[in-house]
PDB file of N, CA and C in Angstrom:
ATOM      1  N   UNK A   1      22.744  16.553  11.011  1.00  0.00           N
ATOM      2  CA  UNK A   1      21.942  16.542   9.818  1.00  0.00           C
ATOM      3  C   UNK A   1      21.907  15.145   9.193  1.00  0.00           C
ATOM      4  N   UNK A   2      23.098  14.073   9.446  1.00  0.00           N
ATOM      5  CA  UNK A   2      23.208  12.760   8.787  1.00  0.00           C
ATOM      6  C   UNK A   2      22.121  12.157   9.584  1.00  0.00           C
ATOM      7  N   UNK A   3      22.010  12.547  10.533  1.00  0.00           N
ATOM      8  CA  UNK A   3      21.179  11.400  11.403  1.00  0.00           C
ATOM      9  C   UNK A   3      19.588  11.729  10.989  1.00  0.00           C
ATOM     10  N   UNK A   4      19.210  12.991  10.714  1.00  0.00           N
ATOM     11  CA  UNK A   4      17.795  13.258  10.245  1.00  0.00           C
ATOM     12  C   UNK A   4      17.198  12.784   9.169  1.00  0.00           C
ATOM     13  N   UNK A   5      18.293  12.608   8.162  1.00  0.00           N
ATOM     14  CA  UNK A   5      18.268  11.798   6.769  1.00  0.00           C
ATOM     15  C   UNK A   5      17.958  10.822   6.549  1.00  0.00           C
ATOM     16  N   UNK A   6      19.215   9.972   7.451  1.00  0.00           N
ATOM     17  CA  UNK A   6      19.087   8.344   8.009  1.00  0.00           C
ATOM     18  C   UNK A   6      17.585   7.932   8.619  1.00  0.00           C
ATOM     19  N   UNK A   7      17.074   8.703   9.455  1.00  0.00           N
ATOM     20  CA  UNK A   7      15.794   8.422   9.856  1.00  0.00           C
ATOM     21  C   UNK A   7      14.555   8.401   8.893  1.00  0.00           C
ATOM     22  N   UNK A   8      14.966   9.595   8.184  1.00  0.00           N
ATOM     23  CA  UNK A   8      13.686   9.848   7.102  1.00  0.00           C
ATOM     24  C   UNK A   8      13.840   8.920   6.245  1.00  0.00           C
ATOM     25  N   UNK A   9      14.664   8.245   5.771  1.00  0.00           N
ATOM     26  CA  UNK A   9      14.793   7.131   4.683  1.00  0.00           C
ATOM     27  C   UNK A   9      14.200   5.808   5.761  1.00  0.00           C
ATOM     28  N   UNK A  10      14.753   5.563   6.584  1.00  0.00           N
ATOM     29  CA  UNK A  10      14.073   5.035   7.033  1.00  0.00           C
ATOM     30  C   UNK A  10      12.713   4.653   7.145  1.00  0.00           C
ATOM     31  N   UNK A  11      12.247   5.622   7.833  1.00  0.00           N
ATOM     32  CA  UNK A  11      10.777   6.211   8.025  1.00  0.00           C
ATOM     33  C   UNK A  11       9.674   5.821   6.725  1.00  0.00           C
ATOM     34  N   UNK A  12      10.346   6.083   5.758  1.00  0.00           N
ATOM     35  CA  UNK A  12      10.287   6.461   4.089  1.00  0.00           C
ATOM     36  C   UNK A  12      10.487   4.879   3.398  1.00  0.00           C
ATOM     37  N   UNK A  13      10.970   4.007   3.852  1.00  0.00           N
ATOM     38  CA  UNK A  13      11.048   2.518   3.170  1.00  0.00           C
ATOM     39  C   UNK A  13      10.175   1.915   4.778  1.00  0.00           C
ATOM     40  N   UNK A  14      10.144   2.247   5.566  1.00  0.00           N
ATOM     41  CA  UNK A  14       9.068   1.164   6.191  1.00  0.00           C
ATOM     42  C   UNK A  14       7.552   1.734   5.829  1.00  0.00           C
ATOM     43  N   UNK A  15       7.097   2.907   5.683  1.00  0.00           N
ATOM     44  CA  UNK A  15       5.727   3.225   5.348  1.00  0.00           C
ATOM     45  C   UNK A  15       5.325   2.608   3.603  1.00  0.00           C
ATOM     46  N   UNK A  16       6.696   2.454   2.729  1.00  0.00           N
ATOM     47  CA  UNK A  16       6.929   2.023   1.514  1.00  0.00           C
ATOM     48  C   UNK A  16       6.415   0.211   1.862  1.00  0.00           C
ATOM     49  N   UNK A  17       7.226  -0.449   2.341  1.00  0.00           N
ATOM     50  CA  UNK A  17       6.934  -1.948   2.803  1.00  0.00           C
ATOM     51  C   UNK A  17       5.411  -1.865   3.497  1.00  0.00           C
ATOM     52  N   UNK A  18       4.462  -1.055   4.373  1.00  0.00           N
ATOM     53  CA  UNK A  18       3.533  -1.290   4.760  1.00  0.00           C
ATOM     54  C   UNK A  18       2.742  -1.198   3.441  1.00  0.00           C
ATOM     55  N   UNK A  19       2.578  -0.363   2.568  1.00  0.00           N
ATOM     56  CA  UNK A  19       1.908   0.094   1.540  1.00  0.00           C
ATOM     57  C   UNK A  19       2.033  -1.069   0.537  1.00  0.00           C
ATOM     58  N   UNK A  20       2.829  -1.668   0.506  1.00  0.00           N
ATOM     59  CA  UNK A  20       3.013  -3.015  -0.354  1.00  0.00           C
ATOM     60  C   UNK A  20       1.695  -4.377   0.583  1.00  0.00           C
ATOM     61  N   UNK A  21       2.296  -4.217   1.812  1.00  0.00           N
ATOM     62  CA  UNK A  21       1.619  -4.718   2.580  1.00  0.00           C
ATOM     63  C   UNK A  21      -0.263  -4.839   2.645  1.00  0.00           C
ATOM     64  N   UNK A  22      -0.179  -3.715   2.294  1.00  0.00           N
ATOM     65  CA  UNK A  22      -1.977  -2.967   2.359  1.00  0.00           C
ATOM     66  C   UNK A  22      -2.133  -3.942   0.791  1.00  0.00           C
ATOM     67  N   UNK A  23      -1.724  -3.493   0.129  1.00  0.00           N
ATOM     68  CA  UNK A  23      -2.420  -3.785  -1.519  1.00  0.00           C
ATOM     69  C   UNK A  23      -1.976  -5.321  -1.507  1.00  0.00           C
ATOM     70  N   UNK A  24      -1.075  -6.221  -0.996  1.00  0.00           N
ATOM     71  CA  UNK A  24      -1.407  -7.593  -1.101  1.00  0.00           C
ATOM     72  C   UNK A  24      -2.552  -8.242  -0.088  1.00  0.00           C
ATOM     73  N   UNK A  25      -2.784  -7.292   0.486  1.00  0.00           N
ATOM     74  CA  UNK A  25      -4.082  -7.481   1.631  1.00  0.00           C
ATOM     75  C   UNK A  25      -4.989  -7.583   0.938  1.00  0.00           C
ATOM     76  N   UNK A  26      -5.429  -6.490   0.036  1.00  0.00           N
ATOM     77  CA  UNK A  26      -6.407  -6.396  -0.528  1.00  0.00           C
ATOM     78  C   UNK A  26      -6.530  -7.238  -1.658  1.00  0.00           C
ATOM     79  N   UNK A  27      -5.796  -7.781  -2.473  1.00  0.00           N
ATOM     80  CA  UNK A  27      -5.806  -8.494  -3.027  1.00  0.00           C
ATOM     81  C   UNK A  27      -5.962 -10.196  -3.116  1.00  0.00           C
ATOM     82  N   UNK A  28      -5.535  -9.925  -1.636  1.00  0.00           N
ATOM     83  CA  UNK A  28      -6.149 -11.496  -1.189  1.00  0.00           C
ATOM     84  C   UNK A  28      -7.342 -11.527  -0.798  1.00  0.00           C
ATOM     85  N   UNK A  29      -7.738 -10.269  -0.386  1.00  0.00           N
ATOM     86  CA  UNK A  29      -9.110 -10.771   0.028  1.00  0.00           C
ATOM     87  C   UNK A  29     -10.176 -10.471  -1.354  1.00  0.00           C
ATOM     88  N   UNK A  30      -9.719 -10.382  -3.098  1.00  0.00           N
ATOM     89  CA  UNK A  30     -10.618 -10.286  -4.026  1.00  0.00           C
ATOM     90  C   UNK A  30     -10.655 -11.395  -4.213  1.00  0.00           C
ATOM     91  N   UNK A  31      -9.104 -11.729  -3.707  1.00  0.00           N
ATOM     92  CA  UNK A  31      -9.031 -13.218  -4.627  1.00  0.00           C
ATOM     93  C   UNK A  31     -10.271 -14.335  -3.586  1.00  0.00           C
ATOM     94  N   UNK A  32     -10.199 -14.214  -2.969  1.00  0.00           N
ATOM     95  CA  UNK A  32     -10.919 -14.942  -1.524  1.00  0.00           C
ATOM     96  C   UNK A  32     -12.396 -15.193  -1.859  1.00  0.00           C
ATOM     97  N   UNK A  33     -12.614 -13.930  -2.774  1.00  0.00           N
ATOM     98  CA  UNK A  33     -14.492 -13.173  -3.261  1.00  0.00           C
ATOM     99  C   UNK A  33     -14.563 -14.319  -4.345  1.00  0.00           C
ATOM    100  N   UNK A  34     -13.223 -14.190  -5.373  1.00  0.00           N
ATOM    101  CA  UNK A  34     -13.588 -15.115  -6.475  1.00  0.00           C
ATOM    102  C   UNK A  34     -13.997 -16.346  -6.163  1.00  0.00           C
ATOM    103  N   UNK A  35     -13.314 -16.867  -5.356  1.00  0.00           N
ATOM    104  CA  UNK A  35     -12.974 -18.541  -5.180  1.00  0.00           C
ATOM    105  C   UNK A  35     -14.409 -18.911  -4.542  1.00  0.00           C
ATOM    106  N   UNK A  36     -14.916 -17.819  -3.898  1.00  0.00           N
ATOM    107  CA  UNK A  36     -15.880 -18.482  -3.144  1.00  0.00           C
ATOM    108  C   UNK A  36     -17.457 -18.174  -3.708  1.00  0.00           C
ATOM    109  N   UNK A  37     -17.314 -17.486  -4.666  1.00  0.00           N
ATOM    110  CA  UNK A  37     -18.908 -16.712  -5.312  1.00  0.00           C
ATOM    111  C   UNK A  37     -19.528 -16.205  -5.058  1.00  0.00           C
ATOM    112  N   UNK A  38     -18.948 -14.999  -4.013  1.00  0.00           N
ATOM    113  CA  UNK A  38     -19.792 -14.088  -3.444  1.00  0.00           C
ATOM    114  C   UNK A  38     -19.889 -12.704  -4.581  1.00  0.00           C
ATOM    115  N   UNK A  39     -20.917 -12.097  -4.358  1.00  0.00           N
ATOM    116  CA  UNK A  39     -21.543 -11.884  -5.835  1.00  0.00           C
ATOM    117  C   UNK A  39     -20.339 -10.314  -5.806  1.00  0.00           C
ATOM    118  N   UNK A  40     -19.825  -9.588  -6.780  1.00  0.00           N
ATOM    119  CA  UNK A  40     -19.667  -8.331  -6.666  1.00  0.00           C
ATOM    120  C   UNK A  40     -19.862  -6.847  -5.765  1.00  0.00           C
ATOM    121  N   UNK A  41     -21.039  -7.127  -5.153  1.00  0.00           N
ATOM    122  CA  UNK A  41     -21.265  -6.313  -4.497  1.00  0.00           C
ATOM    123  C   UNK A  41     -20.856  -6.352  -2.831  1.00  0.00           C
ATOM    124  N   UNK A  42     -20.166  -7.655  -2.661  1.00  0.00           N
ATOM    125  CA  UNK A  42     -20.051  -7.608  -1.349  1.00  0.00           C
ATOM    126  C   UNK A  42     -19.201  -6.887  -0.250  1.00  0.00           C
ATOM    127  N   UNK A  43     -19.024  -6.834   0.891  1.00  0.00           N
ATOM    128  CA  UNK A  43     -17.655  -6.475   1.335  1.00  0.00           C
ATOM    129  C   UNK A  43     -16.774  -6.227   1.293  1.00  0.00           C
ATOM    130  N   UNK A  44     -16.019  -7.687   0.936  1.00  0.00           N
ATOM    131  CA  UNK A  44     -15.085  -8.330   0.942  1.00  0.00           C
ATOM    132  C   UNK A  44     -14.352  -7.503  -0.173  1.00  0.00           C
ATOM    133  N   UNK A  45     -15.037  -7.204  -1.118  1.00  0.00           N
ATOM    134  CA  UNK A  45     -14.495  -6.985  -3.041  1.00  0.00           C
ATOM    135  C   UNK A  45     -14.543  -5.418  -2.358  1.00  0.00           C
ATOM    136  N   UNK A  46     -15.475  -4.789  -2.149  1.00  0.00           N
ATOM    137  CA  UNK A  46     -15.115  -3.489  -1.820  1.00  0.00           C
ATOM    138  C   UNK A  46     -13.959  -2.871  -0.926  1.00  0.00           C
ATOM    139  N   UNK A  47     -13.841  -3.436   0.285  1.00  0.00           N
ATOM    140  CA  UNK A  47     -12.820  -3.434   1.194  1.00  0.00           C
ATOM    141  C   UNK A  47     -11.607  -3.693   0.618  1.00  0.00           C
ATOM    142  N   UNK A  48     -11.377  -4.977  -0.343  1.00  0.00           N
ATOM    143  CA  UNK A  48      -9.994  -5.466  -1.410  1.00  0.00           C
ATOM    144  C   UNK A  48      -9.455  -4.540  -1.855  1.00  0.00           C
ATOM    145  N   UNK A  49     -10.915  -3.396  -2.559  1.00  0.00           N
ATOM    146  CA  UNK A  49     -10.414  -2.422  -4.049  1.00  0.00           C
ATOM    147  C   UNK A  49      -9.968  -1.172  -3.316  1.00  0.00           C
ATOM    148  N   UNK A  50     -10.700  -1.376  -1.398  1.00  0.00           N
ATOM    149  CA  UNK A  50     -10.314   0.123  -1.251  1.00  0.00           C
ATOM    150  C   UNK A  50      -8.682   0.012  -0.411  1.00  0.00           C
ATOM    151  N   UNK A  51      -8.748  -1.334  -0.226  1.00  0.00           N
ATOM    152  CA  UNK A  51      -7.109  -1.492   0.510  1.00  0.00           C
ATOM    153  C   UNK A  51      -6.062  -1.092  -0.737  1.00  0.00           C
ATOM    154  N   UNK A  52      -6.358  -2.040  -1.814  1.00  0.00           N
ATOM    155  CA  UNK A  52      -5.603  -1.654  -3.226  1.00  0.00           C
ATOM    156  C   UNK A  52      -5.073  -0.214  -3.617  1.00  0.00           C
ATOM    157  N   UNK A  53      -6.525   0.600  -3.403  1.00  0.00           N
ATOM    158  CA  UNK A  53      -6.281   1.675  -3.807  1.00  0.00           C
ATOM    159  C   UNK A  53      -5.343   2.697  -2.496  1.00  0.00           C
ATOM    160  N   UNK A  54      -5.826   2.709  -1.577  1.00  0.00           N
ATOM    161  CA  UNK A  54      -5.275   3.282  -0.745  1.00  0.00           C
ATOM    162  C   UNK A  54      -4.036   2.803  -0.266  1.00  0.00           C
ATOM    163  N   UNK A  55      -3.180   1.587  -0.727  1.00  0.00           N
ATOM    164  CA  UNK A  55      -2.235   1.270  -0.855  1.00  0.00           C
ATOM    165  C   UNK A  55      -0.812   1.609  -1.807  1.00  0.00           C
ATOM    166  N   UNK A  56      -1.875   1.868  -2.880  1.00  0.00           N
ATOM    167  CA  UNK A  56      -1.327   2.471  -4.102  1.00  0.00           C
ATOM    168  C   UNK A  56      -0.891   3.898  -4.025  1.00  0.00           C
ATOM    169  N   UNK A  57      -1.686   4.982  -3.882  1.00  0.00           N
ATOM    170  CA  UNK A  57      -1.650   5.747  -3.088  1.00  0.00           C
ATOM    171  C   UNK A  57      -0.700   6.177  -2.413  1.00  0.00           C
ATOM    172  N   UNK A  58      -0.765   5.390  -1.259  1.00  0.00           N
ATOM    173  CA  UNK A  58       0.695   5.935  -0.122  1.00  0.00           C
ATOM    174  C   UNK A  58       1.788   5.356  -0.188  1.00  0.00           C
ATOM    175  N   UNK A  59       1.771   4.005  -1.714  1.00  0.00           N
ATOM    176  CA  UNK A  59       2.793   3.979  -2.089  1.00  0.00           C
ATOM    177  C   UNK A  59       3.179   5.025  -3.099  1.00  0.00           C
ATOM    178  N   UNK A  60       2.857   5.218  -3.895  1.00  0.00           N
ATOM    179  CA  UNK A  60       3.429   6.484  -4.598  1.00  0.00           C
ATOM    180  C   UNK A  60       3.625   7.529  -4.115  1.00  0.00           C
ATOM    181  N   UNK A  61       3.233   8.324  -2.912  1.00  0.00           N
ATOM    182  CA  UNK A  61       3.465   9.470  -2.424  1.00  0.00           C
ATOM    183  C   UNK A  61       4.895   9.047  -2.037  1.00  0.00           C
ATOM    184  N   UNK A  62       5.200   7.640  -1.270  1.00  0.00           N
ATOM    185  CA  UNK A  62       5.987   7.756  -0.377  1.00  0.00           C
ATOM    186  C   UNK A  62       7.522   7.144  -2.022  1.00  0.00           C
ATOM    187  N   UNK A  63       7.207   7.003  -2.896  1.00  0.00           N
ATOM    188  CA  UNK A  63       8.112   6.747  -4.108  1.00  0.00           C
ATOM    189  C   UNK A  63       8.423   7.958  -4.195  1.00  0.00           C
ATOM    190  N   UNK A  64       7.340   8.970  -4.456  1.00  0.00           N
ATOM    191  CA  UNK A  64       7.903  10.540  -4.940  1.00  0.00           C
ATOM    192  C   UNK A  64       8.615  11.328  -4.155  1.00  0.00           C
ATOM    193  N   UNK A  65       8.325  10.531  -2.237  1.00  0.00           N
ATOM    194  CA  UNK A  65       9.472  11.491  -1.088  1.00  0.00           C
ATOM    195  C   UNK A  65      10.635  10.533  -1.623  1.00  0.00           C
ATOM    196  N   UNK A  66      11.117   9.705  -1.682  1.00  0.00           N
ATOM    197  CA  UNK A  66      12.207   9.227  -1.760  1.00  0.00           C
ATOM    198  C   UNK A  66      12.893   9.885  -2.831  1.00  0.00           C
ATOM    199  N   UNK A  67      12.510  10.139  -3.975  1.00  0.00           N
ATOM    200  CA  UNK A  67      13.159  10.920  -5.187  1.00  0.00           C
ATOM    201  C   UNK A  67      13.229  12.260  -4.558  1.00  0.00           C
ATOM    202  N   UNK A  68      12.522  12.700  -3.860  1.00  0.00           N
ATOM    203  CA  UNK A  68      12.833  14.524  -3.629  1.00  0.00           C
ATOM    204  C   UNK A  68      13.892  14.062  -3.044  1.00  0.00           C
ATOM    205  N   UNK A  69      14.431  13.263  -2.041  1.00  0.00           N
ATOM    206  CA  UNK A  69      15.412  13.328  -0.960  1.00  0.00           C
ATOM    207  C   UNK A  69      16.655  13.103  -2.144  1.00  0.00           C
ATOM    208  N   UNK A  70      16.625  12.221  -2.896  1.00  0.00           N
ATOM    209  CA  UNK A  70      17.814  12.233  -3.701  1.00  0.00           C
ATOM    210  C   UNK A  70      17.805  12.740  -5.075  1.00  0.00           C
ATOM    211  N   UNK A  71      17.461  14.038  -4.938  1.00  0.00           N
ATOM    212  CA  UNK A  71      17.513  14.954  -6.289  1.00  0.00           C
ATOM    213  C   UNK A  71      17.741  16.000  -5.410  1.00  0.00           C
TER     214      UNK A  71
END
């Protein structure tokens, strides 16, 4: 049973580090939109907001497994 735990925490802080990963992705690439003056509507800004969000996302799901495991 220790070893199933050990894995899931595991499991559970690397999908945590990718999800950090995703939303500084996306954030570089708004920042990328600003610098260069591509108008609001482009790609780049959409793709940013949807990495952001969907980063956000599966970081918090994966915040709220970590608290079930230690409660």
């Amino acid at each position: 049973m220790q070893a199933d735990l050990t894995s899931s925490l595991i499991i559970n802080f690397i999908v945590l580090i990718i999800a950090i990963a995703i939303v500084i992705k996306g954030k570089s690439l708004r920042a990328k939109k600003s610098s260069s003056g591509i108008s609001a509507s482009s790609n780049e800004t959409s793709t940013g907001t949807a990495l952001i969000i969907c980063g956000l996302v599966l970081g918090f799901i994966q915040i709220s497994k970590l608290i079930a495991v230690f409660l």
